[in-house]
C-alpha atoms as a PDB file:
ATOM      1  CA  UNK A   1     150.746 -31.168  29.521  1.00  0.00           C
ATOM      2  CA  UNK A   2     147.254 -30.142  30.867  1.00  0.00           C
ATOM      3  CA  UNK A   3     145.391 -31.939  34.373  1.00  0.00           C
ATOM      4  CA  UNK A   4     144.424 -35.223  32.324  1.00  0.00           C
ATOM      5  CA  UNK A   5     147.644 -36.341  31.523  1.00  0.00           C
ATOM      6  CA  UNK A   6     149.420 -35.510  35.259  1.00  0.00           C
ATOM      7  CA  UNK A   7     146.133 -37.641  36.474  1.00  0.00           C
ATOM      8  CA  UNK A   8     147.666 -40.682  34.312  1.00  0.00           C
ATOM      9  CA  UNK A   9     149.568 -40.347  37.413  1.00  0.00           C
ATOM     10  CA  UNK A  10     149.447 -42.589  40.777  1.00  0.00           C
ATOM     11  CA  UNK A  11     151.796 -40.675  42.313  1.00  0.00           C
ATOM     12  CA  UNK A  12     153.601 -37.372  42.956  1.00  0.00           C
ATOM     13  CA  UNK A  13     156.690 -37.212  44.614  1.00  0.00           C
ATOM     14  CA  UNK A  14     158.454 -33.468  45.385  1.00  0.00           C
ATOM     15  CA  UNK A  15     161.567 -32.401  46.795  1.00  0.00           C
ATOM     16  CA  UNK A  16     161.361 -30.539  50.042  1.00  0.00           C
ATOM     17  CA  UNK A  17     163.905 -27.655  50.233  1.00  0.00           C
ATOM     18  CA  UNK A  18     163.869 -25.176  47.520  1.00  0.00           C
ATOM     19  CA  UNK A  19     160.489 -26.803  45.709  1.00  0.00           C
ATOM     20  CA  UNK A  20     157.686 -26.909  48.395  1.00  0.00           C
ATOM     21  CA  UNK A  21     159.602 -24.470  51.017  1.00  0.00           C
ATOM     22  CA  UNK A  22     162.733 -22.076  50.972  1.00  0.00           C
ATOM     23  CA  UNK A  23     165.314 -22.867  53.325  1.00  0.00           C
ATOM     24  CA  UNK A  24     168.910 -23.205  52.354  1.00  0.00           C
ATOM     25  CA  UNK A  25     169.642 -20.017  53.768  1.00  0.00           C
ATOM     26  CA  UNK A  26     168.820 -21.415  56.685  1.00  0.00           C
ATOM     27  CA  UNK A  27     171.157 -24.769  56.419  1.00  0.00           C
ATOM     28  CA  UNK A  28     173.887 -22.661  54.780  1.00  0.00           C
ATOM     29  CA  UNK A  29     173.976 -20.589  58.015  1.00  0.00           C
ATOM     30  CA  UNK A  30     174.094 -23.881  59.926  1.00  0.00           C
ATOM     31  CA  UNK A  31     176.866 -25.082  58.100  1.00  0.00           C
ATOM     32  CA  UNK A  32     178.644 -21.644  58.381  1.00  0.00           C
ATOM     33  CA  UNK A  33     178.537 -22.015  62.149  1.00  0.00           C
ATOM     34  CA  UNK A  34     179.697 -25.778  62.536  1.00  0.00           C
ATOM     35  CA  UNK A  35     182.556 -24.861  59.992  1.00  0.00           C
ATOM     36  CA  UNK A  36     183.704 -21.632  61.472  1.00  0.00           C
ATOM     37  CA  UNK A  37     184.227 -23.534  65.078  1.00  0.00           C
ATOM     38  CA  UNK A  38     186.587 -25.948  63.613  1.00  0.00           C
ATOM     39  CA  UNK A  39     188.557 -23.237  62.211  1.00  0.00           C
ATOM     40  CA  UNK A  40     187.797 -23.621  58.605  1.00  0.00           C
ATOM     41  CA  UNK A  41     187.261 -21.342  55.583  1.00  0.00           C
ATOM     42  CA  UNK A  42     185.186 -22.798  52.964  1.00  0.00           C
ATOM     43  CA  UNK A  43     184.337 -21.189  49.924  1.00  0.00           C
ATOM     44  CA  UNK A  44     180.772 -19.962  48.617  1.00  0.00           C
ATOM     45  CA  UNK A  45     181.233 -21.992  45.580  1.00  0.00           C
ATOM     46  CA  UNK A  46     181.285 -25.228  48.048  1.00  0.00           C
ATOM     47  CA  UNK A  47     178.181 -24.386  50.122  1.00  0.00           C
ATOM     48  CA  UNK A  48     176.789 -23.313  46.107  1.00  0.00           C
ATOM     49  CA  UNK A  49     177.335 -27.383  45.311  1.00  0.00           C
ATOM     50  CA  UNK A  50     175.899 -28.848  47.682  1.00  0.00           C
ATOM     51  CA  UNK A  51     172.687 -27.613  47.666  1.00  0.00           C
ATOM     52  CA  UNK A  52     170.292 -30.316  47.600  1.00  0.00           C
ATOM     53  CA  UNK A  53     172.736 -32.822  48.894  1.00  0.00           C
ATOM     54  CA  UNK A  54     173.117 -34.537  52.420  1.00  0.00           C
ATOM     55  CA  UNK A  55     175.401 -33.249  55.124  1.00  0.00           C
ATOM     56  CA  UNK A  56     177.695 -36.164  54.792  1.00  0.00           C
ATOM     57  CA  UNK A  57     178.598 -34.969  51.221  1.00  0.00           C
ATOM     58  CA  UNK A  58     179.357 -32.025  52.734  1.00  0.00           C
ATOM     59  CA  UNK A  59     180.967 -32.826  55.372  1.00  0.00           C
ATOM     60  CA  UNK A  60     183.356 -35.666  53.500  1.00  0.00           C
ATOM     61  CA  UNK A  61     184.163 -32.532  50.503  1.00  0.00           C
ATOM     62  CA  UNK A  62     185.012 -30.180  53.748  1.00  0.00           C
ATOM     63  CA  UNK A  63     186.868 -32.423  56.256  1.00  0.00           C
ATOM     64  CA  UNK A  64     187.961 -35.062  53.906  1.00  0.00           C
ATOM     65  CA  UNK A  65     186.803 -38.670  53.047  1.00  0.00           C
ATOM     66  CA  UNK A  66     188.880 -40.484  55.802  1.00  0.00           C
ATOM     67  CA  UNK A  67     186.100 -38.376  58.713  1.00  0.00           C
ATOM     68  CA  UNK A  68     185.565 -41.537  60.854  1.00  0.00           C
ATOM     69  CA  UNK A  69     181.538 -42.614  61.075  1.00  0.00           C
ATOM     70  CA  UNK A  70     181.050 -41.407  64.639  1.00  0.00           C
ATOM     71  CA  UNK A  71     183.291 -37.804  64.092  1.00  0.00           C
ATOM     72  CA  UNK A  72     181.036 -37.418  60.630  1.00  0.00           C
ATOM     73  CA  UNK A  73     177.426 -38.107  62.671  1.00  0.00           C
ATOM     74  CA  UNK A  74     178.565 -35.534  65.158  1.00  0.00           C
ATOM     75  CA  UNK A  75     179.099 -32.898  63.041  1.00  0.00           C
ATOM     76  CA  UNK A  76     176.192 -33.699  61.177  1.00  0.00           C
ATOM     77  CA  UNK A  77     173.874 -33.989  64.941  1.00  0.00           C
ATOM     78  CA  UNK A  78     175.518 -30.189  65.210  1.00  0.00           C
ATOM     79  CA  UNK A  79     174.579 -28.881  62.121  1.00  0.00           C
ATOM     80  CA  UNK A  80     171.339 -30.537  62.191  1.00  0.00           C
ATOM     81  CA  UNK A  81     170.963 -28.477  66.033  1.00  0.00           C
ATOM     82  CA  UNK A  82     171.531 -25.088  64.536  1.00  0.00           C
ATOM     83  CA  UNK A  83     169.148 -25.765  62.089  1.00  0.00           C
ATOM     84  CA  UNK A  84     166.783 -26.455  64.481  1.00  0.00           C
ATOM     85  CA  UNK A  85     167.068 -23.130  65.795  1.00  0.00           C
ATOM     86  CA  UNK A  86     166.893 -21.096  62.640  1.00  0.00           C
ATOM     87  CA  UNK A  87     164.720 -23.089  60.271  1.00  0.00           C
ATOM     88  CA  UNK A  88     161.294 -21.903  62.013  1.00  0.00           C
ATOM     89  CA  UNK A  89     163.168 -18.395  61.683  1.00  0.00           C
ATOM     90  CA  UNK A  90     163.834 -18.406  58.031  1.00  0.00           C
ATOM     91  CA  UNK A  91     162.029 -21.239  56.593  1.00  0.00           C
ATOM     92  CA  UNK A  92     159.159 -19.500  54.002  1.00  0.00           C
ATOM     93  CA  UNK A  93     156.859 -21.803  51.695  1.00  0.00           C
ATOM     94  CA  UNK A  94     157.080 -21.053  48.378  1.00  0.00           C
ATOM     95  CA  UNK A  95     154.282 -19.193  46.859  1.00  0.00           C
ATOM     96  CA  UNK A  96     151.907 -21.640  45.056  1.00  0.00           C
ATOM     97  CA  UNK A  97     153.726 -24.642  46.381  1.00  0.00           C
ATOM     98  CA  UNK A  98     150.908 -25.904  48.647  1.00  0.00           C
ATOM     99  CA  UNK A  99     147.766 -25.484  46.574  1.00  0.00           C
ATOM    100  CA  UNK A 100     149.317 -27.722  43.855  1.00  0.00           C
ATOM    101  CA  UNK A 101     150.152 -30.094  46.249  1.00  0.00           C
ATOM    102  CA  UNK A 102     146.571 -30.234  47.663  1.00  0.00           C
ATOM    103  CA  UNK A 103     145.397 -29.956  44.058  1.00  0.00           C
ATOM    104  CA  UNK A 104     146.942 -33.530  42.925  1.00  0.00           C
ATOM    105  CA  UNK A 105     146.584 -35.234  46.429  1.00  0.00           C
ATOM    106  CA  UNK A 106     142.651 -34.221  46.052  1.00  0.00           C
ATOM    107  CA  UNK A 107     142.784 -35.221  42.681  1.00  0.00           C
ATOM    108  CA  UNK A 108     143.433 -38.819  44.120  1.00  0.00           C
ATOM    109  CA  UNK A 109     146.999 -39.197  43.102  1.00  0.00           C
ATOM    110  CA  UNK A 110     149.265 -40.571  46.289  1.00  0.00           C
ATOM    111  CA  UNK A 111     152.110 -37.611  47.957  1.00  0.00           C
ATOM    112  CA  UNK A 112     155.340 -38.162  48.739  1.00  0.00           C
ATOM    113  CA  UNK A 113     158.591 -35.934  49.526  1.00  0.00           C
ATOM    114  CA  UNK A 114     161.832 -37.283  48.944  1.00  0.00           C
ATOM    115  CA  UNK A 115     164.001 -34.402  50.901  1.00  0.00           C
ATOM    116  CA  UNK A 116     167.778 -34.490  51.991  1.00  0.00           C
ATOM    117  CA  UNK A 117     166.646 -33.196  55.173  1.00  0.00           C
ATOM    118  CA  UNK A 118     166.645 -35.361  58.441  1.00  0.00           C
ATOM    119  CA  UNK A 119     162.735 -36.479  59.134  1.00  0.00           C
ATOM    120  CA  UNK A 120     161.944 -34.577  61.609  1.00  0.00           C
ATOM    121  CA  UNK A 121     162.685 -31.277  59.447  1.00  0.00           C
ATOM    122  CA  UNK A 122     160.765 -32.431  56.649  1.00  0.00           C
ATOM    123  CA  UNK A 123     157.228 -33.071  59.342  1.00  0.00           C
ATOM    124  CA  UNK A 124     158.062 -29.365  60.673  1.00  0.00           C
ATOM    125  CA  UNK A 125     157.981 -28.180  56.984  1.00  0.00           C
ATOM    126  CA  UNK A 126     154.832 -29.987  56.161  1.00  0.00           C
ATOM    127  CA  UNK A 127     153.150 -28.919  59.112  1.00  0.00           C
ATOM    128  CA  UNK A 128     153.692 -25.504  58.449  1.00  0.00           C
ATOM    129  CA  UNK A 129     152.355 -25.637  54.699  1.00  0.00           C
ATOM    130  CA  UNK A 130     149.716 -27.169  56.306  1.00  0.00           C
ATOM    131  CA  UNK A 131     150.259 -30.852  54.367  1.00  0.00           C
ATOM    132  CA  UNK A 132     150.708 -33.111  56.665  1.00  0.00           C
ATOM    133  CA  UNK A 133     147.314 -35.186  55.936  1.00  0.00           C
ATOM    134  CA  UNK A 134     148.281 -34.821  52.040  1.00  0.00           C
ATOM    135  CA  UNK A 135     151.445 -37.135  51.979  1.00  0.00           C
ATOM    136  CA  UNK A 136     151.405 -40.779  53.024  1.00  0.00           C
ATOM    137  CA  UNK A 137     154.830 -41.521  52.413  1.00  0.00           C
ATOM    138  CA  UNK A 138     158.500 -39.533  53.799  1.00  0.00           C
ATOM    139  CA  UNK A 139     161.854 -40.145  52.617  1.00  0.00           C
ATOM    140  CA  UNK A 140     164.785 -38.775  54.240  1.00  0.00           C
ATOM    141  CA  UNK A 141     167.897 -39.090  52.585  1.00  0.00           C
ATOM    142  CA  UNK A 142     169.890 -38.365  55.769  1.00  0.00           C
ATOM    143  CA  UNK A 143     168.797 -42.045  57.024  1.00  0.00           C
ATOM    144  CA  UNK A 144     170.063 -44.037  53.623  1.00  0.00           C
ATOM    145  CA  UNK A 145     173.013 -45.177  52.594  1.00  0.00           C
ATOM    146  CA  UNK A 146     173.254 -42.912  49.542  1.00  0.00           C
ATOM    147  CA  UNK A 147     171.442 -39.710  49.103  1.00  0.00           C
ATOM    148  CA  UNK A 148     170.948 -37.411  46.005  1.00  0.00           C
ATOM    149  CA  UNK A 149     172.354 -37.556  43.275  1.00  0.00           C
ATOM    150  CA  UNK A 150     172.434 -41.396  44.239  1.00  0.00           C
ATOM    151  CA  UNK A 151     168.971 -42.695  42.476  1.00  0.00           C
ATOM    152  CA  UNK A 152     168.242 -44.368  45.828  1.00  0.00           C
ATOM    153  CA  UNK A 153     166.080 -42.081  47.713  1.00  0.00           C
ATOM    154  CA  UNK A 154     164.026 -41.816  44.801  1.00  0.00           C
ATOM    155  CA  UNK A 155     164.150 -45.486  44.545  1.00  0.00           C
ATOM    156  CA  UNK A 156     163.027 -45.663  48.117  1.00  0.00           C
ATOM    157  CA  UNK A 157     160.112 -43.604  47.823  1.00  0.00           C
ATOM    158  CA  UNK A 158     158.863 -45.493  44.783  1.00  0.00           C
ATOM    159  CA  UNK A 159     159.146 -48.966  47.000  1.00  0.00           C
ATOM    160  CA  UNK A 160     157.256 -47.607  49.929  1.00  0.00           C
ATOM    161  CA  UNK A 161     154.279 -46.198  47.522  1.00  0.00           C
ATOM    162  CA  UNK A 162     154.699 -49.935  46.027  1.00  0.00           C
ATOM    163  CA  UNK A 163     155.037 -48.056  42.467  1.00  0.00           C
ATOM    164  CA  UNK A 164     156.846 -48.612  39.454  1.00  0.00           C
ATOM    165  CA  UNK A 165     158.685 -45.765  38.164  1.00  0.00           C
ATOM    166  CA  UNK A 166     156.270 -45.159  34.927  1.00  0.00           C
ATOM    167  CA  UNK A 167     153.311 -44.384  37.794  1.00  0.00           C
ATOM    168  CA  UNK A 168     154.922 -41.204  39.674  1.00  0.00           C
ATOM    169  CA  UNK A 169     156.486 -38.388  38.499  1.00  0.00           C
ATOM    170  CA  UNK A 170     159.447 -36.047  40.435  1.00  0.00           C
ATOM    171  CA  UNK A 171     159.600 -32.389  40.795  1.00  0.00           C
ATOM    172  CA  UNK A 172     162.771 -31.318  41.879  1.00  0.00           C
ATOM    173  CA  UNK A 173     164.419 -27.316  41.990  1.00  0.00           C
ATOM    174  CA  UNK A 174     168.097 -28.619  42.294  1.00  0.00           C
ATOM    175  CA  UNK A 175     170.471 -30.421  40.067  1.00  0.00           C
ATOM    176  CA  UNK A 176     171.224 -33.550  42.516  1.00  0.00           C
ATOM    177  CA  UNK A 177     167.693 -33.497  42.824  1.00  0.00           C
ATOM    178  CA  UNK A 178     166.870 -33.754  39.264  1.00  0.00           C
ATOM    179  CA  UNK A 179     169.531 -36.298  38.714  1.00  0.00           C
ATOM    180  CA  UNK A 180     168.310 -38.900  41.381  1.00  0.00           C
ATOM    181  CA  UNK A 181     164.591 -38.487  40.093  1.00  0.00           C
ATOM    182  CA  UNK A 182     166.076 -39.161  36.535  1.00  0.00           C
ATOM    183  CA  UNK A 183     168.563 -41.884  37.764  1.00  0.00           C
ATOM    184  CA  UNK A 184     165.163 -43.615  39.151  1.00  0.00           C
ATOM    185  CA  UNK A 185     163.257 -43.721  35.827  1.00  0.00           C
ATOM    186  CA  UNK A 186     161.133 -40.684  36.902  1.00  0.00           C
ATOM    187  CA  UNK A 187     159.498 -38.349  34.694  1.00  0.00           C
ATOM    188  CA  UNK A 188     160.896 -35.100  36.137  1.00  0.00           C
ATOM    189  CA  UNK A 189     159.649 -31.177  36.184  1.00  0.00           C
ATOM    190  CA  UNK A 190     161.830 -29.121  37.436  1.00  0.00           C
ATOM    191  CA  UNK A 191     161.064 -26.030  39.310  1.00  0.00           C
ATOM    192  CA  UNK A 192     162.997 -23.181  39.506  1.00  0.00           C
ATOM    193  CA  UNK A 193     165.004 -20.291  38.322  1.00  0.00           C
ATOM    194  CA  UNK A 194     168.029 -22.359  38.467  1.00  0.00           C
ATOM    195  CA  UNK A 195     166.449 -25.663  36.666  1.00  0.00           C
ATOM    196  CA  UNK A 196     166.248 -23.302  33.316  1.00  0.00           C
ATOM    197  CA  UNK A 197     170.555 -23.496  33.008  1.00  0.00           C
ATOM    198  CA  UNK A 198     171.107 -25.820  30.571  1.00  0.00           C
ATOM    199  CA  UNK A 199     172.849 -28.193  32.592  1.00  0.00           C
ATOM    200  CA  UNK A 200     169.386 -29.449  33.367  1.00  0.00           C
ATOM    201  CA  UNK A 201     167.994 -29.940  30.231  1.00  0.00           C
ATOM    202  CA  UNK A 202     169.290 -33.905  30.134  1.00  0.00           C
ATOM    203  CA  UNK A 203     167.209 -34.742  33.205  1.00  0.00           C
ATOM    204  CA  UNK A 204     164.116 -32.807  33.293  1.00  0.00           C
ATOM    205  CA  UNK A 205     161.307 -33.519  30.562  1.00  0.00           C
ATOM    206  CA  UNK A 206     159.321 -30.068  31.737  1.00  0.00           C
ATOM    207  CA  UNK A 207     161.131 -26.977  33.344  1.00  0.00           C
ATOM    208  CA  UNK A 208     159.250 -24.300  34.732  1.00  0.00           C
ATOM    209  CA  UNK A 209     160.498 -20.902  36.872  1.00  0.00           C
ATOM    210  CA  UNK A 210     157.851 -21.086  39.377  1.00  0.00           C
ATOM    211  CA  UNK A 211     154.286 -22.538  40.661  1.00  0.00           C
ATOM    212  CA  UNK A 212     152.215 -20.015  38.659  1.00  0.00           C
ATOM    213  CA  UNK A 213     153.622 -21.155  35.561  1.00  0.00           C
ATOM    214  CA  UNK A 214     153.577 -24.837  36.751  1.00  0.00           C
ATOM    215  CA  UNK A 215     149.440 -24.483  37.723  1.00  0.00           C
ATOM    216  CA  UNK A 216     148.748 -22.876  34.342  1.00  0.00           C
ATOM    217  CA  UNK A 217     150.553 -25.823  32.586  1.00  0.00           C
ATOM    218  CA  UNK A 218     149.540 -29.103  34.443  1.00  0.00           C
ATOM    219  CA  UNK A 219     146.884 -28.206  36.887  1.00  0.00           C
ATOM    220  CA  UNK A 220     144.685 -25.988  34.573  1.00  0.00           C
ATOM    221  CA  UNK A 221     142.993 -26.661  31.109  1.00  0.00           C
END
């Protein structure tokens, strides 16, 4: 795929956490300290999961699915605090992750991120890449009824660019991720060491380990 055919585009949409910025370390920690005050041991392969996902996944695998509505928003409002804290510690943009962005949004195609995160994370991440003027449209999975790997926020994000799914394309690092885009009749690239495991392969039509490789095969040529 060179420049051309991406520009048969109208619109990009990316993931937030692990594709434009690294910070599950920093939500992992938040969970860690949330958990640990309730007195509960979860196991790596848990945390491992839900990576990509919404805390109320999380929260419902952890605590169980009968958590009442108001006892699941708290716990999510106090994970969501102790990210506050650490994210502008530990949050890092991923090397390349910017310049394609600002590549395809001054290319003319429309920007959107379709993140797990609550909204005001995902402005604080796009501030600090400096892309904030790039994308005209936010989705935060945290605010909808389903998140990834529900097709929904994807879905979302194609309704408020007023888009049908043949016009944008997903890239994604996660398997949720890469499900939802799919579920939402994306065309999806995934980024990532982890979207070369097989259990990708069904969702993805491009896979790529990182940005260099991604700018040499759809933003150069």
């Amino acid at each position: 795929m060179t420049t051309r055919s991406l520009l048969q585009f109208r619109a990009a949409i990316f993931d937030l956490d692990g594709t434009l910025v690294v910070s599950e370390p920093a939500w992992e920690l938040a969970k860690r300290r949330v958990v640990a005050s309730l007195g509960i041991e979860v196991a790596q392969s848990v945390y491992d999961a839900f990576v990509g996902r919404g805390l109320r996944g999380f929260l419902n695998h952890v605590l169980g699915p009968d958590l009442s509505a108001s006892r699941l928003g708290a716990l999510a409002h106090q994970i969501g605090a102790e990210a506050d804290i650490l994210l502008p510690l530990m949050r890092q943009p991923l090397p390349g992750a910017s310049q394609a962005v600002q590549h395809l949004a001054d290319a003319g195609l429309q920007v959107a991120v379709c993140s797990s995160s609550p909204r005001r994370h995902i402005h604080e991440a796009l501030e600090q890449l400096g892309l904030s003027r790039c994308v005209s449209v936010v989705v935060s999975g945290a605010e909808l009824a389903k998140g990834k790997p529900d097709p929904l926020p994807y879905q979302d994000a194609l309704r408020q660019l007023a888009l049908e799914s043949r016009d944008a394309f997903a890239v994604e690092d996660a398997l949720p991720g890469v499900r939802s885009a799919h579920g939402a009749g994306l065309m999806t690239i995934g980024i990532g060491a982890e979207c070369l495991k097989p259990d990708f392969e069904a969702y993805c039509s491009y896979r790529v380990p990182n940005y260099q490789e991604f700018n040499r095969l759809f933003l150069t040529g």
